[in-house]
N, C-alpha and C. Protein backbone atom coordinates (compact mmCIF):
# COMPACT_ATOMS: atom_id res chain seq x y z
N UNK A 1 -27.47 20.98 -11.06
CA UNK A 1 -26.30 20.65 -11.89
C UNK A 1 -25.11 20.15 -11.07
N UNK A 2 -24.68 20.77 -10.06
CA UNK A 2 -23.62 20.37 -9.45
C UNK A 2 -23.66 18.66 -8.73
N UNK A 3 -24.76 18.26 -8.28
CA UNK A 3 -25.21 17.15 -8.01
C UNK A 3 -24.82 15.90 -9.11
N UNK A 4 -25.49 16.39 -10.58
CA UNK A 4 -25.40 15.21 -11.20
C UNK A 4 -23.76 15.61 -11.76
N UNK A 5 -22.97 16.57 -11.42
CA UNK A 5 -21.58 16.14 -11.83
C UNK A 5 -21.31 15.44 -10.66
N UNK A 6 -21.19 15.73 -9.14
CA UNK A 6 -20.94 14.96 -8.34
C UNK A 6 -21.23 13.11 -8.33
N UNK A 7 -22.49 13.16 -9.16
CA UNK A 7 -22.52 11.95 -8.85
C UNK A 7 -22.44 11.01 -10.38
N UNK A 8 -21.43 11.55 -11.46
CA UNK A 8 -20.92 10.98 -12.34
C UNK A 8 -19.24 10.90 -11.49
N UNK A 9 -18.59 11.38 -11.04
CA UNK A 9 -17.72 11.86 -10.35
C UNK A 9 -17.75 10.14 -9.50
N UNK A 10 -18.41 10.09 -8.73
CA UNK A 10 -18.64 9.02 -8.23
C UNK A 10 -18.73 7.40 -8.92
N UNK A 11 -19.15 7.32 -10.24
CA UNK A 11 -19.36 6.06 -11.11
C UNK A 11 -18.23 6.32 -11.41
N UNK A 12 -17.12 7.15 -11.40
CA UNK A 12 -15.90 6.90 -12.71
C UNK A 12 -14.79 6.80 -11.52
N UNK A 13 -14.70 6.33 -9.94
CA UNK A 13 -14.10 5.74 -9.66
C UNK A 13 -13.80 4.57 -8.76
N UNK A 14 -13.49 3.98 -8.60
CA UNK A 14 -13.38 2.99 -7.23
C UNK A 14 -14.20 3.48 -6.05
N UNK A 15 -14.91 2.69 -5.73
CA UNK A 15 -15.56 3.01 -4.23
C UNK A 15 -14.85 3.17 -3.22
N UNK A 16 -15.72 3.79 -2.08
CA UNK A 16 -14.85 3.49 -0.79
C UNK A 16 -14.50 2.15 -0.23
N UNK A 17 -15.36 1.35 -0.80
CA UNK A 17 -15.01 0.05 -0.05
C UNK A 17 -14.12 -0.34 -0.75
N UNK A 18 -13.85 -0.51 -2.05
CA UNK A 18 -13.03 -0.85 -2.89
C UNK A 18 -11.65 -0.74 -2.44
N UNK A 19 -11.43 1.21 -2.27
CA UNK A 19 -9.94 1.03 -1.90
C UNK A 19 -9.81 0.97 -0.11
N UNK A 20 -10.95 1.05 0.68
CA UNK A 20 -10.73 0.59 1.71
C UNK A 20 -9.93 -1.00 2.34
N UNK A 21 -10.91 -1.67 0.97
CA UNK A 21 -10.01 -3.30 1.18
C UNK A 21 -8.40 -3.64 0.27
N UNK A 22 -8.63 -2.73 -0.71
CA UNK A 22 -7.19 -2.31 -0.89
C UNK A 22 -6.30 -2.55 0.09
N UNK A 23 -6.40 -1.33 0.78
CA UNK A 23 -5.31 0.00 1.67
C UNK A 23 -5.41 -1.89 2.74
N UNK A 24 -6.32 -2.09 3.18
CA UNK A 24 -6.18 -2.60 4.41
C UNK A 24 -5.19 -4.16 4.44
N UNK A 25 -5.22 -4.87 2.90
CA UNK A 25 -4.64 -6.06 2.37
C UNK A 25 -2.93 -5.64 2.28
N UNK A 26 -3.04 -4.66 1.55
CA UNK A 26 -1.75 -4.10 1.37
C UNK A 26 -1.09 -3.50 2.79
N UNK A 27 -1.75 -3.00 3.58
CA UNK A 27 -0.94 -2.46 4.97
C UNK A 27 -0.25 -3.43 5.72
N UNK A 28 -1.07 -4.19 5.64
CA UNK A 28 -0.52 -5.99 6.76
C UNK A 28 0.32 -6.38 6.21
N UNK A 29 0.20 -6.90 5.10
CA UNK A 29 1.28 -7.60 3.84
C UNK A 29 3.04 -6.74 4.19
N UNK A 30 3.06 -5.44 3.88
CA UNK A 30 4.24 -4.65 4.34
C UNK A 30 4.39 -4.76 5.61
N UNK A 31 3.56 -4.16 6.75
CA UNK A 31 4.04 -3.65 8.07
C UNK A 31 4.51 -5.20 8.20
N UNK A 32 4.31 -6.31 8.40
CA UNK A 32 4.33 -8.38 8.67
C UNK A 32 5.79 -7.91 7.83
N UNK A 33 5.74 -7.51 6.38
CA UNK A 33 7.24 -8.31 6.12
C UNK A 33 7.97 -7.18 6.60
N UNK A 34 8.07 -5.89 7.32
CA UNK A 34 9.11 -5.00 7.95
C UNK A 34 9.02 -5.52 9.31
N UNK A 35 8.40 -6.35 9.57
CA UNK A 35 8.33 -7.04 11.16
C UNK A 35 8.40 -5.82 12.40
N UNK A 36 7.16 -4.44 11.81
CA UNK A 36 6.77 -3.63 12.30
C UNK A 36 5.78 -4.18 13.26
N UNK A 37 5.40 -3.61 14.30
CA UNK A 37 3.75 -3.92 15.36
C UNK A 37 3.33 -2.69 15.14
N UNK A 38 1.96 -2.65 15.83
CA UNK A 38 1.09 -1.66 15.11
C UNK A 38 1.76 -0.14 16.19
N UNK A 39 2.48 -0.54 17.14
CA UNK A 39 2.64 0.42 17.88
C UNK A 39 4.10 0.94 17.54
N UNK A 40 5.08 0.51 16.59
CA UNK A 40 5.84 0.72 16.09
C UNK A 40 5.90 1.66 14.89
N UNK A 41 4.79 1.20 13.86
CA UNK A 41 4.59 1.90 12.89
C UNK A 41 3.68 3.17 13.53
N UNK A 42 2.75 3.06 14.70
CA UNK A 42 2.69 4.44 14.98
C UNK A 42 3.63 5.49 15.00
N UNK A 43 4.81 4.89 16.04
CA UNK A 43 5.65 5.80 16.56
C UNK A 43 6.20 6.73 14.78
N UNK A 44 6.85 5.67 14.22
CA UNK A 44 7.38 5.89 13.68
C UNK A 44 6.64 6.88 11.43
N UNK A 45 5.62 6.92 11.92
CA UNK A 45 4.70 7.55 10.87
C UNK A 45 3.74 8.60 11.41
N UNK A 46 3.56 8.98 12.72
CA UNK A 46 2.89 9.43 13.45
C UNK A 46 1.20 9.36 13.37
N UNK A 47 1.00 8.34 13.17
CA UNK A 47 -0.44 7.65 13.30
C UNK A 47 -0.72 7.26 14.19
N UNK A 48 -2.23 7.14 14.89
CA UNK A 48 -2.18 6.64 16.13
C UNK A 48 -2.20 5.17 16.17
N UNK A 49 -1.85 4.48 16.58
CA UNK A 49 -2.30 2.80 16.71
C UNK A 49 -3.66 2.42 16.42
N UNK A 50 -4.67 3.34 17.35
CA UNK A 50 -6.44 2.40 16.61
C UNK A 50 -6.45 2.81 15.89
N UNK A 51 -5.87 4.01 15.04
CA UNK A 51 -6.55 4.43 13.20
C UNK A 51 -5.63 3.51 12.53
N UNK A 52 -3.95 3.05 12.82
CA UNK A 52 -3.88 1.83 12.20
C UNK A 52 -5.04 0.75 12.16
N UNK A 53 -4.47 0.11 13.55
CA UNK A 53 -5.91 -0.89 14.01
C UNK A 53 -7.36 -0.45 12.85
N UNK A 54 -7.80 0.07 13.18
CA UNK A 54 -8.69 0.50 12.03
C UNK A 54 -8.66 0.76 10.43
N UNK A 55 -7.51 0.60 10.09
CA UNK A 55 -7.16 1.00 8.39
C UNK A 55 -7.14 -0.85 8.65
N UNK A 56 -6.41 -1.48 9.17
CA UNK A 56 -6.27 -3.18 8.95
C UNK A 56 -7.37 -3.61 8.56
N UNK A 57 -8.38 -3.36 9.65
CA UNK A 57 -9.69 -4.01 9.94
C UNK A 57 -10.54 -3.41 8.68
N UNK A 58 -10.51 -2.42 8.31
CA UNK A 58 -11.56 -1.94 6.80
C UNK A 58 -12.52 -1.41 7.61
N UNK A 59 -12.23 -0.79 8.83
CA UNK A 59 -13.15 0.37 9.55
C UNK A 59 -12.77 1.72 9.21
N UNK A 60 -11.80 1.94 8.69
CA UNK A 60 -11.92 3.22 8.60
C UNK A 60 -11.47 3.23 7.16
N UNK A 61 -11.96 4.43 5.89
CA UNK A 61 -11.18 4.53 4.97
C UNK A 61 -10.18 6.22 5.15
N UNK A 62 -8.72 5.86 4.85
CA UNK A 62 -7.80 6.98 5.54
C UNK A 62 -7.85 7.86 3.87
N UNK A 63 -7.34 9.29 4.36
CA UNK A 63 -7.08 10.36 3.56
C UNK A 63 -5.83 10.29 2.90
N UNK A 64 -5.80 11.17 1.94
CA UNK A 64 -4.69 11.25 1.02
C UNK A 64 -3.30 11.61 2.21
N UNK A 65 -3.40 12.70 3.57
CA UNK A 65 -2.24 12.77 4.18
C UNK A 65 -2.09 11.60 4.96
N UNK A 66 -2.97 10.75 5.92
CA UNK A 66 -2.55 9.91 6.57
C UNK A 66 -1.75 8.65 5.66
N UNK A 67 -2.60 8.57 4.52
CA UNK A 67 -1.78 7.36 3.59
C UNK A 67 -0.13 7.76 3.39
N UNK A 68 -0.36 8.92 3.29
CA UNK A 68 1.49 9.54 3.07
C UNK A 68 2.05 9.93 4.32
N UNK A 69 1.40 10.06 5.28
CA UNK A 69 2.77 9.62 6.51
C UNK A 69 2.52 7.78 6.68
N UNK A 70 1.60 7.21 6.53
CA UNK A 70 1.86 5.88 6.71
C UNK A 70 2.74 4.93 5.92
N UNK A 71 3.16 5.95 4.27
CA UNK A 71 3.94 5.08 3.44
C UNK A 71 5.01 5.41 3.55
N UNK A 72 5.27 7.09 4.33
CA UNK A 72 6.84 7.26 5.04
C UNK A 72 7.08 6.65 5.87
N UNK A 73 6.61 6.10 6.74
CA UNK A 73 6.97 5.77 7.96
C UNK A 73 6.98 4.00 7.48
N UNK A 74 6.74 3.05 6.64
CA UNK A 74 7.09 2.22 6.53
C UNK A 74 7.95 1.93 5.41
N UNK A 75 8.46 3.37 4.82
CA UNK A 75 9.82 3.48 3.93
C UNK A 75 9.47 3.43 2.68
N UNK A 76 8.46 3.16 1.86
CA UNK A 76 7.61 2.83 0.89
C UNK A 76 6.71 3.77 0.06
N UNK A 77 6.82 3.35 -1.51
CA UNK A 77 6.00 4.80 -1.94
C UNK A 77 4.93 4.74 -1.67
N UNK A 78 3.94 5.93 -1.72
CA UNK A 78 2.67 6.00 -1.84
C UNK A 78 1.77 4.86 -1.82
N UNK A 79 2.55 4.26 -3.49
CA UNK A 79 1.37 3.46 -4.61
C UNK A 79 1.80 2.09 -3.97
N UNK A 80 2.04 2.01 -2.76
CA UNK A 80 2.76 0.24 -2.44
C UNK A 80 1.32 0.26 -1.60
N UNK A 81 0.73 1.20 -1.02
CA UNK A 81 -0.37 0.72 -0.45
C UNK A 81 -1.89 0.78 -1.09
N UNK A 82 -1.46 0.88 -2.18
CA UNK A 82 -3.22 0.82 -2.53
C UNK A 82 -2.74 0.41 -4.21
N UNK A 83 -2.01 -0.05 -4.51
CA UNK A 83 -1.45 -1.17 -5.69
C UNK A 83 -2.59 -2.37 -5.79
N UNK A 84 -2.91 -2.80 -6.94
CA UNK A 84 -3.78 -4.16 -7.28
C UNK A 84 -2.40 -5.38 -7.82
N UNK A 85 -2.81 -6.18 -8.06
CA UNK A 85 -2.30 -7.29 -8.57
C UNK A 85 -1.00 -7.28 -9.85
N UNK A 86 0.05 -7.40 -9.88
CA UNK A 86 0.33 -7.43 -11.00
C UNK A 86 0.18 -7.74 -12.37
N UNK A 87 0.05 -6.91 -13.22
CA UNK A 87 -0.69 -7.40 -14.64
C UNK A 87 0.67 -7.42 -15.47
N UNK A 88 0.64 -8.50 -16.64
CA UNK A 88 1.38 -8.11 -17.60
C UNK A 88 1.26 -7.42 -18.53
N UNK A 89 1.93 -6.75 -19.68
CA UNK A 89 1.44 -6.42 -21.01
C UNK A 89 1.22 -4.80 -21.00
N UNK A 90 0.18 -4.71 -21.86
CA UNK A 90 -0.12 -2.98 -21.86
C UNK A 90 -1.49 -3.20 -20.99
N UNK A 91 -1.55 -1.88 -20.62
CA UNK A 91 -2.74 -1.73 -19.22
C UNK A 91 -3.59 -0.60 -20.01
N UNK A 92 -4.96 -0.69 -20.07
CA UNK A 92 -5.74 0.82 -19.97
C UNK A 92 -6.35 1.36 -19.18
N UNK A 93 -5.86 2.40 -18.84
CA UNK A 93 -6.82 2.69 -17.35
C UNK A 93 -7.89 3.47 -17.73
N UNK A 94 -8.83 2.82 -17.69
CA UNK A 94 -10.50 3.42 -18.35
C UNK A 94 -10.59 4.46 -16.97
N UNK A 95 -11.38 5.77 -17.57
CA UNK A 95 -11.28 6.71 -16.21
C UNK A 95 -12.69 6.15 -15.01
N UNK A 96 -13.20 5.48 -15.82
CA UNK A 96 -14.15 4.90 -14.65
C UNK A 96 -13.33 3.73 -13.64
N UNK A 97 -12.36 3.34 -13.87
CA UNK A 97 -11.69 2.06 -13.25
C UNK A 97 -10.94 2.87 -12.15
N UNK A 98 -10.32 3.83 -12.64
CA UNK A 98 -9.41 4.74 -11.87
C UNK A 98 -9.60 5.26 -10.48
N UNK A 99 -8.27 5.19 -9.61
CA UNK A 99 -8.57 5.33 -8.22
C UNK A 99 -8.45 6.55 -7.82
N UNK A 100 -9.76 7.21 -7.02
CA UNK A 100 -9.08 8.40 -6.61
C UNK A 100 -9.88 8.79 -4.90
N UNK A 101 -8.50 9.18 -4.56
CA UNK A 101 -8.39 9.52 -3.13
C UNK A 101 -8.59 11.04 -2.68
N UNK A 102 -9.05 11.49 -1.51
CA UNK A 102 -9.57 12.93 -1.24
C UNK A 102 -8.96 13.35 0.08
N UNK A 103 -8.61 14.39 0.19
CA UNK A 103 -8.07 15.09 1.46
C UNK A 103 -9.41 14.79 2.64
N UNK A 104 -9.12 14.87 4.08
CA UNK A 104 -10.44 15.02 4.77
C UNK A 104 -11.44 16.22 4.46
N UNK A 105 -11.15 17.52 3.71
CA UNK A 105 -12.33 18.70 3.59
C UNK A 105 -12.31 18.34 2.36
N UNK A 106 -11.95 17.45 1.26
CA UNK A 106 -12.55 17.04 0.13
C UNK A 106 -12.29 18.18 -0.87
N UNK A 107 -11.40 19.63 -0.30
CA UNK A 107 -11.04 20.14 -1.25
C UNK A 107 -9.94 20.26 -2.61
N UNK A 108 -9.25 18.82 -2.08
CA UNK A 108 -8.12 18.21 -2.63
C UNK A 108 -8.14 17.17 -2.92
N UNK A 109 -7.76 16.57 -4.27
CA UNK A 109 -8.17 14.53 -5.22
C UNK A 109 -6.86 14.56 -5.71
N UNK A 110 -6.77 13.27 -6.00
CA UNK A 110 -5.90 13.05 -6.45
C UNK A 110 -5.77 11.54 -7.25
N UNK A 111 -5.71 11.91 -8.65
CA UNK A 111 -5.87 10.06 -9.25
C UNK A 111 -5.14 9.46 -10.29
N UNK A 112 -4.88 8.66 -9.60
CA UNK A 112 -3.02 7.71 -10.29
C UNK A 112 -3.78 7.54 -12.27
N UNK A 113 -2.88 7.96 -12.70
CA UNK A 113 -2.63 7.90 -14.03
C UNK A 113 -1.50 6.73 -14.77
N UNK A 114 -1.41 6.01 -13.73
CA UNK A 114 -0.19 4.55 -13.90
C UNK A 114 -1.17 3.54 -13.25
N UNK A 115 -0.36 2.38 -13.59
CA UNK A 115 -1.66 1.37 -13.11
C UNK A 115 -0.88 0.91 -11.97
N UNK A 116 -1.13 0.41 -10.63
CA UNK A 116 -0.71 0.36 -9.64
C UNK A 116 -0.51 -1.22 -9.14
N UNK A 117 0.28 -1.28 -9.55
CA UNK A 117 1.04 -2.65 -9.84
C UNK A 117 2.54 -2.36 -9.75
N UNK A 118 3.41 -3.49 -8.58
CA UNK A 118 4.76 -3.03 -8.74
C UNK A 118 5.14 -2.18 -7.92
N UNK A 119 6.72 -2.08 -7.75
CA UNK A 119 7.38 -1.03 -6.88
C UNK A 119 8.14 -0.06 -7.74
N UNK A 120 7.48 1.14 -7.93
CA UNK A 120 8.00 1.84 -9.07
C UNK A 120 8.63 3.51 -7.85
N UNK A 121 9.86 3.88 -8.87
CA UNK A 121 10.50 4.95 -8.75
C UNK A 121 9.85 6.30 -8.99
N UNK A 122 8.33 6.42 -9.97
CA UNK A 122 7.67 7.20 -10.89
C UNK A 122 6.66 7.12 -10.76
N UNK A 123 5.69 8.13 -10.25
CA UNK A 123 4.24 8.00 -10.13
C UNK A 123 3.68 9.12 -10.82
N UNK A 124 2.67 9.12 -11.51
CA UNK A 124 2.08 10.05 -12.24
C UNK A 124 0.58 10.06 -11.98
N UNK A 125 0.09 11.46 -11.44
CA UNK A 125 -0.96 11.67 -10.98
C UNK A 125 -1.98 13.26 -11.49
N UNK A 126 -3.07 12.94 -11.06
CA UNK A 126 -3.88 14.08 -11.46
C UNK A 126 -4.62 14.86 -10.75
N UNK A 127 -4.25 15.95 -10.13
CA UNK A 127 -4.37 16.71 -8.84
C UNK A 127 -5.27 17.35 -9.33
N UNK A 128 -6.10 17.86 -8.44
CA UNK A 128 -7.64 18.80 -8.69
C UNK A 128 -7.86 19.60 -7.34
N UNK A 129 -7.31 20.82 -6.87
CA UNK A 129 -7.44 21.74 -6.22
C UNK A 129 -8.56 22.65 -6.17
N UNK A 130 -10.07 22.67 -5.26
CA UNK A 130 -11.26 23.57 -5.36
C UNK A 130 -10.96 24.75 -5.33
N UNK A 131 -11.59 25.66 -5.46
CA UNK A 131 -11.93 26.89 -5.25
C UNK A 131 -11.28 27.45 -3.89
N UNK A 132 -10.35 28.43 -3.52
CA UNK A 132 -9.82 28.59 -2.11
C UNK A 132 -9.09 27.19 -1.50
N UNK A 133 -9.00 26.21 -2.30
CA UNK A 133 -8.96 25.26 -1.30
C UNK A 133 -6.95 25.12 -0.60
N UNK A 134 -6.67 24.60 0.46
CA UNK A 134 -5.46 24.36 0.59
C UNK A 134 -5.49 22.94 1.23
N UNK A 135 -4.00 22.35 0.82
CA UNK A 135 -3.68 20.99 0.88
C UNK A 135 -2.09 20.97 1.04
N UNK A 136 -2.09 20.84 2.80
CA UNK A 136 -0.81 20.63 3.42
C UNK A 136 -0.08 19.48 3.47
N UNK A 137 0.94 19.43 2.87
CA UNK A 137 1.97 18.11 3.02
C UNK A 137 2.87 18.21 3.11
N UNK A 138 3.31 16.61 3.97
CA UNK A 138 4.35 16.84 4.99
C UNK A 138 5.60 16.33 4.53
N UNK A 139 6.68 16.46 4.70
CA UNK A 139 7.97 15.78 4.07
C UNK A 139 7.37 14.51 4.08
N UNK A 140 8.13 14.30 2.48
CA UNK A 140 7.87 12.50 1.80
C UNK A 140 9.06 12.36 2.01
N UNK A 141 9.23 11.08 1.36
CA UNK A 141 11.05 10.52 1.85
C UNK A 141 12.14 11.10 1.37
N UNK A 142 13.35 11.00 2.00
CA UNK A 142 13.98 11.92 1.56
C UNK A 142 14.81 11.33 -0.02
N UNK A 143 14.67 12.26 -0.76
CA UNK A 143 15.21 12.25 -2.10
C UNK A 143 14.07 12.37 -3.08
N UNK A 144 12.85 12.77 -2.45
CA UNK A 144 11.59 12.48 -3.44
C UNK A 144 11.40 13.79 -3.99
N UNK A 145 11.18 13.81 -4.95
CA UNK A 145 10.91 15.01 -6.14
C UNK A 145 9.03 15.12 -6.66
N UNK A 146 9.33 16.28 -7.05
CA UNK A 146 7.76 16.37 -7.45
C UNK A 146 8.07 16.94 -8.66
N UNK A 147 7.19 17.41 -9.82
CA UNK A 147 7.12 18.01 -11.00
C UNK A 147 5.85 18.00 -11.27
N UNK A 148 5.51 19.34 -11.37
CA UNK A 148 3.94 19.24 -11.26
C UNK A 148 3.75 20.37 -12.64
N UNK A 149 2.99 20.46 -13.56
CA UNK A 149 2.20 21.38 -14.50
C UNK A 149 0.96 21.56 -14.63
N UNK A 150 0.72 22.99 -14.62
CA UNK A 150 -0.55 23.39 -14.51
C UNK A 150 -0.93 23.27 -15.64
N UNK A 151 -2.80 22.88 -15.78
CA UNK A 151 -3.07 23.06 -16.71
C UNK A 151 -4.15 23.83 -16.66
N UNK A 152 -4.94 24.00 -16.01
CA UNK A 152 -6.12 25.61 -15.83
C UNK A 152 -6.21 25.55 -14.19
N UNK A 153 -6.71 27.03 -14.29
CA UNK A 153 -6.69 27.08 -12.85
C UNK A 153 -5.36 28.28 -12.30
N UNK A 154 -5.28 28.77 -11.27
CA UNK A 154 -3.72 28.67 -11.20
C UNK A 154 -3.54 27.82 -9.42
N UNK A 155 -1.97 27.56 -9.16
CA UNK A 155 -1.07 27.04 -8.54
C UNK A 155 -0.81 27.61 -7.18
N UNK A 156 -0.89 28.21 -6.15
CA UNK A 156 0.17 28.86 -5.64
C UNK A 156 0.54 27.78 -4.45
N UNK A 157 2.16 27.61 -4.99
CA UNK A 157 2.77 26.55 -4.22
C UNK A 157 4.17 26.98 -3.14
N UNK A 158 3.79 26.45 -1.83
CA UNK A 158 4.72 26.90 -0.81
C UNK A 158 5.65 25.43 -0.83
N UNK A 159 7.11 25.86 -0.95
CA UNK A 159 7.80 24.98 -0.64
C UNK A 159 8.93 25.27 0.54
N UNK A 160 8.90 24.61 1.88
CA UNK A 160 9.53 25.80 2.91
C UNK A 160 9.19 27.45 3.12
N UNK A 161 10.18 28.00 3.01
CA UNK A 161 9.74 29.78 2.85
C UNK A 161 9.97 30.15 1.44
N UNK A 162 9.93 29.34 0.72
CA UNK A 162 9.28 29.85 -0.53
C UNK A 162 8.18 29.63 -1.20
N UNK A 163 7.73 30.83 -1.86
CA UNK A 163 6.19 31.04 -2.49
C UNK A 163 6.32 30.91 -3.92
N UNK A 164 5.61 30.36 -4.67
CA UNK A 164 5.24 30.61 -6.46
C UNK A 164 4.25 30.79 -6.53
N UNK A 165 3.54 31.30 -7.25
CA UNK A 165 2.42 31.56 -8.45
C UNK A 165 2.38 30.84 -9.67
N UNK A 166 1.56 29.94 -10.16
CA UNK A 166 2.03 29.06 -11.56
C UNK A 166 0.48 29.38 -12.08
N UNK A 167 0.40 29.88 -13.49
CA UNK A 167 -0.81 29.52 -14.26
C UNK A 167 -0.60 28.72 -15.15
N UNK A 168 -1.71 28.37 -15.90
CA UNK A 168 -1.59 27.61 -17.25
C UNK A 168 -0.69 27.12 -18.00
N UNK A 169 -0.22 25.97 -17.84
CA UNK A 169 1.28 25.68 -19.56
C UNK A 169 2.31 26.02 -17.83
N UNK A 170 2.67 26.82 -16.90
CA UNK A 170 3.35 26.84 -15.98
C UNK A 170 3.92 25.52 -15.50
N UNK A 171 5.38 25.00 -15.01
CA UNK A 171 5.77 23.77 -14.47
C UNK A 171 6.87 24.05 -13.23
N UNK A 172 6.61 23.54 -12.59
CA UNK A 172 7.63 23.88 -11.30
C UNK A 172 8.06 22.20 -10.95
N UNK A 173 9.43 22.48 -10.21
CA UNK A 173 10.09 21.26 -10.11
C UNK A 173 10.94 21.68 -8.82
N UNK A 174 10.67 20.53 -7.37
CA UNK A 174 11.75 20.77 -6.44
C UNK A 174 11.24 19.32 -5.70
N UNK A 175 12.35 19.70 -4.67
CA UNK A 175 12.54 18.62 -3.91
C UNK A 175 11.02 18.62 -2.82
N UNK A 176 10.42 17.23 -2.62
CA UNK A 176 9.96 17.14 -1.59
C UNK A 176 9.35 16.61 -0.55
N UNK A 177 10.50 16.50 0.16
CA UNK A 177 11.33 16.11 1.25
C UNK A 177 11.42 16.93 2.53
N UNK A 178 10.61 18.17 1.90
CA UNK A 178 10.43 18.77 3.47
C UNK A 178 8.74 19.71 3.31
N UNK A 179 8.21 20.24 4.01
CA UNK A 179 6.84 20.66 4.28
C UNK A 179 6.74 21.60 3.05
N UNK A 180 5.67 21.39 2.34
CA UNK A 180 5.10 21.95 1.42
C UNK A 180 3.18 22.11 1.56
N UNK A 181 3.05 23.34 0.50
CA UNK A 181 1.25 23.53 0.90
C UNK A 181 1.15 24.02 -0.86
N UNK A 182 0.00 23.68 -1.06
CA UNK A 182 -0.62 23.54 -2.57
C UNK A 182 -1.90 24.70 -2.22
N UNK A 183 -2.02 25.85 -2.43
CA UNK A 183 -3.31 25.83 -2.24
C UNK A 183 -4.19 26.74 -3.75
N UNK A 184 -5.18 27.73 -3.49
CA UNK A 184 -5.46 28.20 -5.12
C UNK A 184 -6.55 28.92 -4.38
N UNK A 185 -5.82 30.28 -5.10
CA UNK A 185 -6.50 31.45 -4.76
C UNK A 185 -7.44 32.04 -5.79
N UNK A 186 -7.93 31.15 -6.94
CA UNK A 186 -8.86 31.55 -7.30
C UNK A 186 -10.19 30.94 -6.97
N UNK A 187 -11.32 31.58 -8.25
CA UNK A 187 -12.90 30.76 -7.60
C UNK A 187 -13.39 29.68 -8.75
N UNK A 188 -12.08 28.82 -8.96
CA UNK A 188 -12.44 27.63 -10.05
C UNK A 188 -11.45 26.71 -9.77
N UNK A 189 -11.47 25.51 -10.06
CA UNK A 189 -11.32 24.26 -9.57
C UNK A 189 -9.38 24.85 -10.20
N UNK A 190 -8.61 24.48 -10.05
CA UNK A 190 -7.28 24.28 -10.62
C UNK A 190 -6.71 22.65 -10.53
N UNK A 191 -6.63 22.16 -12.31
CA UNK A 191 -5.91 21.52 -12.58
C UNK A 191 -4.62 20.91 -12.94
N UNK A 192 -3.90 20.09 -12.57
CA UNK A 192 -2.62 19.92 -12.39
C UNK A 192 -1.95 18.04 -12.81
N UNK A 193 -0.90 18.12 -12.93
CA UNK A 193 -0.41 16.75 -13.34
C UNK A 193 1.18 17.00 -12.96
N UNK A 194 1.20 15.85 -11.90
CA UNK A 194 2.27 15.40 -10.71
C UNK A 194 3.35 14.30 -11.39
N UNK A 195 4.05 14.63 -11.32
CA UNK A 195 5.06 13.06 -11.69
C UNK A 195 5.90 13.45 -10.56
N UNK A 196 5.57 12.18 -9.43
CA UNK A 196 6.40 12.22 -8.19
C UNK A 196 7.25 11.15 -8.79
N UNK A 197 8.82 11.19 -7.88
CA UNK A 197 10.00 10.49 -8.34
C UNK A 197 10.74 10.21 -7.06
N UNK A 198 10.97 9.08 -6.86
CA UNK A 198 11.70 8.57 -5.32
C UNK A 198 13.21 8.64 -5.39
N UNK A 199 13.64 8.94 -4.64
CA UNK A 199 15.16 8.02 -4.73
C UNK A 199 15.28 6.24 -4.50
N UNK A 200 16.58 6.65 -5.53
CA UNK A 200 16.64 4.76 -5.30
C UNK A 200 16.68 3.90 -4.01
N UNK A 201 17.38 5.13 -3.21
CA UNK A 201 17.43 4.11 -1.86
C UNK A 201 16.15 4.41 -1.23
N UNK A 202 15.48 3.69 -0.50
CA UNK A 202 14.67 3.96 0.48
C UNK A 202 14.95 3.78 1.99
N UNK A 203 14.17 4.85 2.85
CA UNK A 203 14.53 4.21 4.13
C UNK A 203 13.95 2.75 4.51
């Protein structure tokens, strides 16, 4: 059983190659117009230069944290690097079309619920936390907000030296802009829905 959910799990989103050539079209396009070098945007995102070098080239596909120090460090949200084409009109995002990205121990997903097009202030996402699992992140830019509600499962969310507990129908709201950890101390998957929010200015 667990198999054939895993591998419906798999048809209902973007491949690896898919958002590999994404991430890698979109990285050049920004770092070229911030007239960053690859050893610049290291310094300054703390990535090494060949795993850049390698996200360019479509050798490597990167994790949900490296994508978020790479979109701090070139001042930019999240969704500027793995965005498709601009569409006009109304959009449906069929859940098989939908992109979703995984921590490196795969105990943490995460999949945009907006269509990724554009430089938007508002991202809305759908977090899925395993069993025990934890998922460390590092200050996003500063002025960025999170708002997250549980919907099964429970929460327990570190923001600095503070701790919560959130179950079901539960919503928590803070700044973040400095080190936070998601993790879930029970033995069932915990579900959740993110509306991250930038400030207007960016670095």
């Amino acid at each position: 059983m667990p198999k054939t959910k895993s591998n419906k799990l798999e048809k209902k989103t973007d491949s690896p190659e898919q958002i590999i050539d994404t991430v890698k079209e979109n990285l050049k396009k920004i770092r070229h117009n911030r007239n960053f070098s690859l050893d610049k945007l290291a310094t300054k995102c703390g990535v090494s230069r060949a795993m850049l070098s390698q996200i360019e080239q479509g050798k490597s596909a990167p994790t949900i944290s490296v994508l978020w120090k790479i979109a701090s460090g070139l001042g930019v949200p999240f969704s500027e690097l793995i965005k498709d084409k601009m569409k006009e009109g109304m959009q449906v995002l069929k859940y098989e079309n939908t992109k979703a990205l995984f921590s490196s121990s795969k105990v943490f997903s995460t999949r945009a619920l907006f269509p990724y097009t554009g430089n938007k202030k508002t991202e809305f996402y759908e977090l899925v936390l395993k069993p025990g699992g934890i998922e460390i992140a590092e200050p996003h830019q500063t002025g960025t907000t999170e708002n997250i509600v549980v919907i099964s499962g429970k929460l327990r969310l570190r923001v600095g030296d503070e701790v919560v507990e959130l179950l079901p129908k539960d919503a928590v709201y803070f700044n973040a802009d400095v080190p936070h950890e998601y993790s879930n101390p029970t033995d069932e998957d915990s579900l959740m829905y993110l509306v991250m929010t930038y400030s207007e200015e960016k670095d």
